[in-house]
N, C-alpha and C. Protein backbone atom coordinates (compact mmCIF):
# COMPACT_ATOMS: atom_id res chain seq x y z
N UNK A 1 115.14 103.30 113.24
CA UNK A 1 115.41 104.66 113.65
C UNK A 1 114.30 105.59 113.15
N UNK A 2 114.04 105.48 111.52
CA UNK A 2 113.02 106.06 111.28
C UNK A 2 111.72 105.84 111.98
N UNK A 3 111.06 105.06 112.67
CA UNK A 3 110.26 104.50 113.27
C UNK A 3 110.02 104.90 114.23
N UNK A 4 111.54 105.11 115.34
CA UNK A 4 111.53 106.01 116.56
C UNK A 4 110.97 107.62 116.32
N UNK A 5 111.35 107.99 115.16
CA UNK A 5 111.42 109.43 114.82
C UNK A 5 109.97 109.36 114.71
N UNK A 6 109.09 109.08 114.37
CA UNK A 6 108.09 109.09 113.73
C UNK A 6 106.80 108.86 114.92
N UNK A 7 107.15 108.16 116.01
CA UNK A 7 106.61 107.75 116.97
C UNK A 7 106.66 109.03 117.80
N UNK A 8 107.89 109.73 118.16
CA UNK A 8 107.97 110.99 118.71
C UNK A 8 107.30 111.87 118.60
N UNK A 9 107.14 112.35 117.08
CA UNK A 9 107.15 113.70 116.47
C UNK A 9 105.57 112.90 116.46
N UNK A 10 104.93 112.03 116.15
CA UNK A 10 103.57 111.91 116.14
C UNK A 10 102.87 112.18 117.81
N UNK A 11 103.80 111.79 119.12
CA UNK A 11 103.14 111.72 120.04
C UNK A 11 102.92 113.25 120.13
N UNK A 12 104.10 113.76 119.83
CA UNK A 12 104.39 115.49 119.76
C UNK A 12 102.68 116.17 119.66
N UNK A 13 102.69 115.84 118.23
CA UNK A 13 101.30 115.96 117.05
C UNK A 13 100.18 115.89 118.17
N UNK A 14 100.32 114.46 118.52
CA UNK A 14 99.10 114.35 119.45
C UNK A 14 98.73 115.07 120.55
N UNK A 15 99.84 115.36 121.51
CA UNK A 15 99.71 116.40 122.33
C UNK A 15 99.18 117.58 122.45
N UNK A 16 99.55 118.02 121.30
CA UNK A 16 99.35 119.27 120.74
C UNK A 16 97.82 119.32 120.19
N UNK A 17 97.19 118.50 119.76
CA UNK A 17 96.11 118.56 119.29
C UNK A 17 94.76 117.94 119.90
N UNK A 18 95.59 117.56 121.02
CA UNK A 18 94.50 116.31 121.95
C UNK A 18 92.94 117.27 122.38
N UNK A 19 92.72 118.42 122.49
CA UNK A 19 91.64 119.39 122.37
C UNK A 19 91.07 119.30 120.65
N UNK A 20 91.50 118.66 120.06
CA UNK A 20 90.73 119.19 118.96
C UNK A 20 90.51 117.44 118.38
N UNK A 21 90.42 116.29 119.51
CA UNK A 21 90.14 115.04 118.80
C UNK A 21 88.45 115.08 118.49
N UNK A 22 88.35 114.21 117.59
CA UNK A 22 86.55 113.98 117.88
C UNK A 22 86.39 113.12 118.64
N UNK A 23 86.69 111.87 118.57
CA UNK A 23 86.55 111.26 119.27
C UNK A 23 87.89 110.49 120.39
N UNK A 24 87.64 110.63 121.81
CA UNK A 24 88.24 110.30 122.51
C UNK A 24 88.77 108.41 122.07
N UNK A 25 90.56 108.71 123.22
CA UNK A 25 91.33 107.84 122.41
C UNK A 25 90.99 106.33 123.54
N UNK A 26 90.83 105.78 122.71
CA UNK A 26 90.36 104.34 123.37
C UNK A 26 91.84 103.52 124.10
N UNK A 27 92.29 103.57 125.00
CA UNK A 27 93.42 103.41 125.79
C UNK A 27 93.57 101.57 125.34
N UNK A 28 92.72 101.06 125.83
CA UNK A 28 92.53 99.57 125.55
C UNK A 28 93.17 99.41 124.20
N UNK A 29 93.08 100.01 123.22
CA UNK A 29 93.11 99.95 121.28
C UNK A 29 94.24 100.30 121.24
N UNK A 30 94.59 101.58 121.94
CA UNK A 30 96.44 101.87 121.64
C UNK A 30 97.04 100.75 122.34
N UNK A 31 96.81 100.45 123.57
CA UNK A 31 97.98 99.36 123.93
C UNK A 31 97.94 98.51 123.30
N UNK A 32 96.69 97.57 122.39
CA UNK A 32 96.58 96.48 121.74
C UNK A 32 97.49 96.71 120.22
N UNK A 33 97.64 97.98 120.01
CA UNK A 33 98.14 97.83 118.25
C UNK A 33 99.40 97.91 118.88
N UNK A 34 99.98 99.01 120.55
CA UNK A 34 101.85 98.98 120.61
C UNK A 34 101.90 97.90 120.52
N UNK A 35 101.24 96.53 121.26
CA UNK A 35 101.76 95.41 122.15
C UNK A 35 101.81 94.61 120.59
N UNK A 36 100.88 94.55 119.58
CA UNK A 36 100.79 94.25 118.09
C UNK A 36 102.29 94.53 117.54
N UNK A 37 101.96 96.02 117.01
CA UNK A 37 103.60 95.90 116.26
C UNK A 37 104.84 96.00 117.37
N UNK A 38 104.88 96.28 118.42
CA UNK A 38 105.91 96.02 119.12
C UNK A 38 106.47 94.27 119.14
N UNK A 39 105.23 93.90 119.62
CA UNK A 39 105.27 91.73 119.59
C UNK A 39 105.62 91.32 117.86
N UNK A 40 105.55 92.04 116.69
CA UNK A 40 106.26 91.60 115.99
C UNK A 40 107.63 92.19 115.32
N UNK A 41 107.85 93.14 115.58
CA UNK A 41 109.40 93.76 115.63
C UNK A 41 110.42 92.60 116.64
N UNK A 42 109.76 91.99 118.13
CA UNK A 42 110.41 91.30 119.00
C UNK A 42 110.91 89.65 118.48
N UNK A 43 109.24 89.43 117.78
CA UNK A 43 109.36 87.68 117.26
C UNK A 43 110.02 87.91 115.94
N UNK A 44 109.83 89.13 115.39
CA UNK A 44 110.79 89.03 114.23
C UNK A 44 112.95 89.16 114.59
N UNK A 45 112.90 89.50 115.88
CA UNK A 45 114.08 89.55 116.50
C UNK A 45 114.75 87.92 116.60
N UNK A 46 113.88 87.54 117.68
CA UNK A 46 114.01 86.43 118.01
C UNK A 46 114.02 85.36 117.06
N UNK A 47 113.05 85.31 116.14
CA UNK A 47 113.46 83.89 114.86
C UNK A 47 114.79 84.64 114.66
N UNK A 48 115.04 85.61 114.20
CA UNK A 48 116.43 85.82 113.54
C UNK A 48 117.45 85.10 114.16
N UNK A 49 117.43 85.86 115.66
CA UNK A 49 118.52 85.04 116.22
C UNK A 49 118.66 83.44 116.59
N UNK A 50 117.34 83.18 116.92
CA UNK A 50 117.05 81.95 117.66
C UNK A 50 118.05 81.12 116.20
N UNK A 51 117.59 80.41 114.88
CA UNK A 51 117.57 80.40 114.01
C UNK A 51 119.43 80.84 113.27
N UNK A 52 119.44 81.21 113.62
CA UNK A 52 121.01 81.98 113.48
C UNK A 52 120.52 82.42 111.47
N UNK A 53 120.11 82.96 111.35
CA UNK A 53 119.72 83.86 110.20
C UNK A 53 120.64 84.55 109.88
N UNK A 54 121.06 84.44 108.32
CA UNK A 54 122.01 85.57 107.79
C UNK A 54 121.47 85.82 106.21
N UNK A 55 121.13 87.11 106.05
CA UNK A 55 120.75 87.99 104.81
C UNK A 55 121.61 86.98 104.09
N UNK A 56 120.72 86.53 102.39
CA UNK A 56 121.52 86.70 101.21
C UNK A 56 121.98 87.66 100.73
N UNK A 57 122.85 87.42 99.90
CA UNK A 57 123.37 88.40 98.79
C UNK A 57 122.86 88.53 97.55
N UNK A 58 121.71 87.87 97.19
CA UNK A 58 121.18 88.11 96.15
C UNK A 58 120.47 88.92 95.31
N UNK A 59 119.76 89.05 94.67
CA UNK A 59 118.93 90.10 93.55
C UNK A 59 118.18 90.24 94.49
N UNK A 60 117.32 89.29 95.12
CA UNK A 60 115.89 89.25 95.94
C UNK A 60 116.48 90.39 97.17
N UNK A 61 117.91 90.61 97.67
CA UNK A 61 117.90 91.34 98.82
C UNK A 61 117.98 92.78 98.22
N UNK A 62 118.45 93.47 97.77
CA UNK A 62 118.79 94.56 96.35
C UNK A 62 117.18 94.66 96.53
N UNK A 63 115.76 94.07 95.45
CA UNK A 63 114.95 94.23 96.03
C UNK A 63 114.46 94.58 96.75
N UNK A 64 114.40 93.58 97.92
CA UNK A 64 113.78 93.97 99.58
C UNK A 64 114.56 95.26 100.03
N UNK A 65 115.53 95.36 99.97
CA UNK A 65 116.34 96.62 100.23
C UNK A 65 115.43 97.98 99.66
N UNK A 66 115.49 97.77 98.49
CA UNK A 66 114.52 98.91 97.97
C UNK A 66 113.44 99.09 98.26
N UNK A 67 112.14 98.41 98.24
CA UNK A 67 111.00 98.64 99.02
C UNK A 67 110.43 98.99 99.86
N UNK A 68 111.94 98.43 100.99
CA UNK A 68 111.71 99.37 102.03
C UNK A 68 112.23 100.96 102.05
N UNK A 69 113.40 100.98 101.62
CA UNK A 69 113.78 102.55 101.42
C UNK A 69 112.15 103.17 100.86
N UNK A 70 111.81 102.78 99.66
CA UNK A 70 110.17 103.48 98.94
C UNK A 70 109.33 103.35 100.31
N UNK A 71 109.42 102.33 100.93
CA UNK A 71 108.11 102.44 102.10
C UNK A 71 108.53 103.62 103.12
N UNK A 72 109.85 104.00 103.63
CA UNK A 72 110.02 105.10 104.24
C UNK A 72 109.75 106.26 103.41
N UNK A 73 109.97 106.41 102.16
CA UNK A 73 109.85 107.65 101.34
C UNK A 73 108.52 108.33 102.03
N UNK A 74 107.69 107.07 100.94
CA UNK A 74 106.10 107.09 101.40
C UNK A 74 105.42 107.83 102.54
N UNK A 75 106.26 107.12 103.63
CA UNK A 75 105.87 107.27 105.25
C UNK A 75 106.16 108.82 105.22
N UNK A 76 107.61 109.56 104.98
CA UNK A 76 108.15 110.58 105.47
C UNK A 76 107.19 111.36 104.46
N UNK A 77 106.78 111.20 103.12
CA UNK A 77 105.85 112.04 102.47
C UNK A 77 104.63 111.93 103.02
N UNK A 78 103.78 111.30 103.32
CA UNK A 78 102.33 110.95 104.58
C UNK A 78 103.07 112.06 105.89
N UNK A 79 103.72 111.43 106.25
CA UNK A 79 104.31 113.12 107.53
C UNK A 79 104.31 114.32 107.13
N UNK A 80 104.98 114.18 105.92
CA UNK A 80 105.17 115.70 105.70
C UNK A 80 103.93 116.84 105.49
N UNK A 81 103.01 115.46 104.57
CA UNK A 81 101.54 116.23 103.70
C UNK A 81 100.72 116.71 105.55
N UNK A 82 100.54 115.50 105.90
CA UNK A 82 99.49 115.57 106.99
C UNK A 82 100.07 116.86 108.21
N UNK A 83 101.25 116.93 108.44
CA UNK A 83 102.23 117.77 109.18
C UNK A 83 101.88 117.72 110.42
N UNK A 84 100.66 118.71 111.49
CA UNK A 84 100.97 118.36 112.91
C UNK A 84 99.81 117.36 112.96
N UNK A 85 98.91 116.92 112.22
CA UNK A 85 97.65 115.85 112.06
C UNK A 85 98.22 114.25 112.00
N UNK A 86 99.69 114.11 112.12
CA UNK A 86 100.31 112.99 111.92
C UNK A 86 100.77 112.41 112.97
N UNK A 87 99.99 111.46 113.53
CA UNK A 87 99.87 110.88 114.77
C UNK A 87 99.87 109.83 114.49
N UNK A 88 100.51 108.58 115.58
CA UNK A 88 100.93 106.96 115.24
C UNK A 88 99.23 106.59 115.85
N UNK A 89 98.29 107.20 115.48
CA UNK A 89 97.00 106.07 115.64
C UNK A 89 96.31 106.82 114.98
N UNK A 90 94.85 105.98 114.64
CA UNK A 90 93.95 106.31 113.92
C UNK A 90 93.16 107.16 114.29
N UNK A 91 92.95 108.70 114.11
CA UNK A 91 92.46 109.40 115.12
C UNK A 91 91.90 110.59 113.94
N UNK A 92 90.81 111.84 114.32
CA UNK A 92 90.45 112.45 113.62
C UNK A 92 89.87 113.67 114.30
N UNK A 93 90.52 114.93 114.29
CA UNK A 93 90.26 116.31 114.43
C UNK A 93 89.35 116.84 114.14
N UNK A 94 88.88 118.05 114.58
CA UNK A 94 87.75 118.54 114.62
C UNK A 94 88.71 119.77 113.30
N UNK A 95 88.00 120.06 112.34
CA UNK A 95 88.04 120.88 111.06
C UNK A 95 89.05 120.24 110.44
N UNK A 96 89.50 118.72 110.30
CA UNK A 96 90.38 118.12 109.80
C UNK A 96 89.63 117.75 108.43
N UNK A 97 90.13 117.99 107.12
CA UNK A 97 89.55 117.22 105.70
C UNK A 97 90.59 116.34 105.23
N UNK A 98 90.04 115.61 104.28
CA UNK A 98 90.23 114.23 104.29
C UNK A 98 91.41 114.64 102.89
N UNK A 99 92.55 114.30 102.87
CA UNK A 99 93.67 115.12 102.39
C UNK A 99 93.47 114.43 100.87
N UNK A 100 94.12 115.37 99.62
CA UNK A 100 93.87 115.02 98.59
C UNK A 100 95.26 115.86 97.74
N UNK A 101 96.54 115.93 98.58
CA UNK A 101 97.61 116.26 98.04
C UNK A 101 98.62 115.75 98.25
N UNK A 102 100.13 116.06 97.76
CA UNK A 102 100.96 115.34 98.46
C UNK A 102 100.90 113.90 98.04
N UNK A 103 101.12 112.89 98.52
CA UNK A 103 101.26 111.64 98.52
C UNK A 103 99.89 110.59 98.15
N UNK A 104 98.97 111.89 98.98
CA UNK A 104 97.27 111.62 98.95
C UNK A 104 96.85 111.17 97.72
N UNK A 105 97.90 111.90 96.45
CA UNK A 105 96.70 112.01 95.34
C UNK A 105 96.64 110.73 94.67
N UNK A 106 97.43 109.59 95.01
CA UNK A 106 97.67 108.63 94.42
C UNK A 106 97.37 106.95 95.34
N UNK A 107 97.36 107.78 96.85
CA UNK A 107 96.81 106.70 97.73
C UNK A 107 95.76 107.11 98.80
N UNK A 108 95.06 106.24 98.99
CA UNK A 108 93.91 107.26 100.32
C UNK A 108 94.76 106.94 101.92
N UNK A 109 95.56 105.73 102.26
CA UNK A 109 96.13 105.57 103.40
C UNK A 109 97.93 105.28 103.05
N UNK A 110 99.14 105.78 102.41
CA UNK A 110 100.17 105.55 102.21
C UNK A 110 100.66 105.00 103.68
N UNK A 111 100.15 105.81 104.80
CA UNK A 111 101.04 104.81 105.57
C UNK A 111 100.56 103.69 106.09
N UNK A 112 99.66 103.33 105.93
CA UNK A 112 99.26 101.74 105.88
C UNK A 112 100.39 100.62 105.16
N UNK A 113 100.29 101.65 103.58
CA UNK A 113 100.70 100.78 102.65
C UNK A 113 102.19 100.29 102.96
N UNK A 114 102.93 101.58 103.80
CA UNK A 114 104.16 101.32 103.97
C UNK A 114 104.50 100.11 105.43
N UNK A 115 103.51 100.43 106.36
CA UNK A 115 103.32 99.34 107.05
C UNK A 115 103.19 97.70 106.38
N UNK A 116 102.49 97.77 105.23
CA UNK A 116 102.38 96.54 105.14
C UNK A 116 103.64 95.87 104.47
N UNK A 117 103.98 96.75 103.56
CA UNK A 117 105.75 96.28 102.93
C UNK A 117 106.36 95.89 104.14
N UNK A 118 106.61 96.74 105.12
CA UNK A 118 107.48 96.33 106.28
C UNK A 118 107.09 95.10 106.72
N UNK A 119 105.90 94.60 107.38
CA UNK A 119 105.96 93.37 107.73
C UNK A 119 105.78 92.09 106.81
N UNK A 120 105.90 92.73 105.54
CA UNK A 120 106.20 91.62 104.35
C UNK A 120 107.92 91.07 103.89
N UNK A 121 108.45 92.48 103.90
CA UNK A 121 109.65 92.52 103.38
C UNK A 121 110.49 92.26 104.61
N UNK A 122 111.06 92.76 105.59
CA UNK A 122 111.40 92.73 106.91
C UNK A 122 111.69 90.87 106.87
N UNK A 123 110.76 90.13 107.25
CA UNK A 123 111.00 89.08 107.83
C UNK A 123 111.21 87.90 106.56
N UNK A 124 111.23 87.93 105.16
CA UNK A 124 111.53 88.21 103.97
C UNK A 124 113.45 88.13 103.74
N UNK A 125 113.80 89.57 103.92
CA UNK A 125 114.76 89.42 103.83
C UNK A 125 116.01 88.60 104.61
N UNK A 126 115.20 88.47 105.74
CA UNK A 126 115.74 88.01 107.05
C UNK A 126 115.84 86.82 107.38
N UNK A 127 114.69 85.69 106.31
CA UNK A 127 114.51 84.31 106.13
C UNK A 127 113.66 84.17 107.15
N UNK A 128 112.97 84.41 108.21
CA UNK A 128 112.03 84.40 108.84
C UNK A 128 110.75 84.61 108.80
N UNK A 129 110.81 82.95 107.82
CA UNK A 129 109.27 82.75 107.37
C UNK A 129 108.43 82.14 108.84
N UNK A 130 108.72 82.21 109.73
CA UNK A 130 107.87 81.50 110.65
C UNK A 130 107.00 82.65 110.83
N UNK A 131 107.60 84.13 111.70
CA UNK A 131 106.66 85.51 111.54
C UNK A 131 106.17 85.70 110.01
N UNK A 132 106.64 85.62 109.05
CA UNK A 132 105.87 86.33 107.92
C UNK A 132 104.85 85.30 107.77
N UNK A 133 104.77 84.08 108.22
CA UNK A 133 103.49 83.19 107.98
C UNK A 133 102.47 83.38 108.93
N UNK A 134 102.96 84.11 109.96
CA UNK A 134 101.40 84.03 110.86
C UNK A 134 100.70 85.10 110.61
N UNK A 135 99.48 84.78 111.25
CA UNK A 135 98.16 85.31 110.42
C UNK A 135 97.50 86.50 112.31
N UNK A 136 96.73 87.17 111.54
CA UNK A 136 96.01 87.80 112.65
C UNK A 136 94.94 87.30 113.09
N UNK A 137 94.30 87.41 113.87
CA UNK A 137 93.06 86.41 114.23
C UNK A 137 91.85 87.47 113.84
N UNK A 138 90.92 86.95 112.89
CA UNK A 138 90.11 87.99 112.82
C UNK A 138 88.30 87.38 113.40
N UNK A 139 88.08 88.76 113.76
CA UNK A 139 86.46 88.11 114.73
C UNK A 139 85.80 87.35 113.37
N UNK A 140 84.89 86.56 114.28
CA UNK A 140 83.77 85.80 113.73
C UNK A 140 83.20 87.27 112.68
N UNK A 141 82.85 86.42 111.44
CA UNK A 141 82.44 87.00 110.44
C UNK A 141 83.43 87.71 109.17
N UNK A 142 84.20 87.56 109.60
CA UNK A 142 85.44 87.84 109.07
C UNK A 142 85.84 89.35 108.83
N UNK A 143 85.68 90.21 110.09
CA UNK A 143 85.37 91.87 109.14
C UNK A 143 85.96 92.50 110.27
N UNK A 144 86.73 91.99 110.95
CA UNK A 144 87.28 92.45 112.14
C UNK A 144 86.52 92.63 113.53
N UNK A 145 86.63 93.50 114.32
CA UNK A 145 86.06 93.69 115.40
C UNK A 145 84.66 94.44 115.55
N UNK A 146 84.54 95.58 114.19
CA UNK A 146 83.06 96.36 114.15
C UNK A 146 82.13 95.72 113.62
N UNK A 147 82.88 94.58 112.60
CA UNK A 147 81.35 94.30 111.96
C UNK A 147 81.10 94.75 110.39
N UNK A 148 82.07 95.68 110.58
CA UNK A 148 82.27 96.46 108.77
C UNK A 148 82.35 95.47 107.51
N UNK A 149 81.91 95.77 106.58
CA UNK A 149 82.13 94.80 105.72
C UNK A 149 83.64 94.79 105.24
N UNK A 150 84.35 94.39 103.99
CA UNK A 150 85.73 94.25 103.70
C UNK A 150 85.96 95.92 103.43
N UNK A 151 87.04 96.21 103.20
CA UNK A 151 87.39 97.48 102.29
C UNK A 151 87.01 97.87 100.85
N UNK A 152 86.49 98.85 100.55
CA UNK A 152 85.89 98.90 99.43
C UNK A 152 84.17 98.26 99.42
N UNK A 153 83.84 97.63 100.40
CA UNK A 153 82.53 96.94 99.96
C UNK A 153 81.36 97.58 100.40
């Protein structure tokens, strides 16, 4: 649900600001990341059911339970700081600075970070290690599609 909300109020964002992108939005790249996390919200559906999957009751779910609640915190604080600049893609405004409050001061991308709990924890709690084991395919050289070196390097 949070997810829906967030998708909205970002397309909202985008609308609203689509005159002030720098660089134009690469149509090819958005459908590849929906068809991305959409195709694993679906295969994470499907092992569940296929599989007949049922949550433990244990410490480990209590856990996973929590992480994700913190990964929405996260997310809804990244919304709140960034406010109408908070758009579901990677995109960058003309007189936009690179934020250093809020949630910022302690991470440079929080909603990444909360992305990545989700597709850790999610299929995790759910026993659906077949999705949490697959891997992304990354281009020759290992640095993704530009060529960039790792993060940080």
């Amino acid at each position: 649900m949070q997810r829906l909300f967030e998708l909205r109020w970002g397309a909202r964002n985008l609308r609203e600001q689509l005159d002030n992108l720098l660089v134009p939005i690469d149509t090819r790249e958005r459908q590849q990341m929906m068809l991305l996390h959409g195709g694993w919200f679906a295969a994470l559906l499907v092992e569940y059911i296929w599989h007949g999957k049922t949550p433990s009751e244990s410490a480990a779910v209590v856990l996973g339970v929590l992480l994700l609640v913190g990964a929405q915190a996260v997310r809804a604080a990244s919304m709140r700081t960034l406010g109408p600049h908070s758009v579901p893609l990677p995109v960058s405004f003309r007189g936009q600075t690179i934020q250093r409050s809020g949630v910022y001061r302690w991470c440079r991308h929080p909603n990444y970070w909360a992305v990545v709990v989700e597709f850790l924890v999610l299929p995790w709690l759910g026993g659906c290690y077949v999705v949490l084991e697959r891997r992304l395919p990354v281009a020759p050289g290992g640095h993704g599609r530009t060529g960039a070196g790792p993060v940080g390097g």
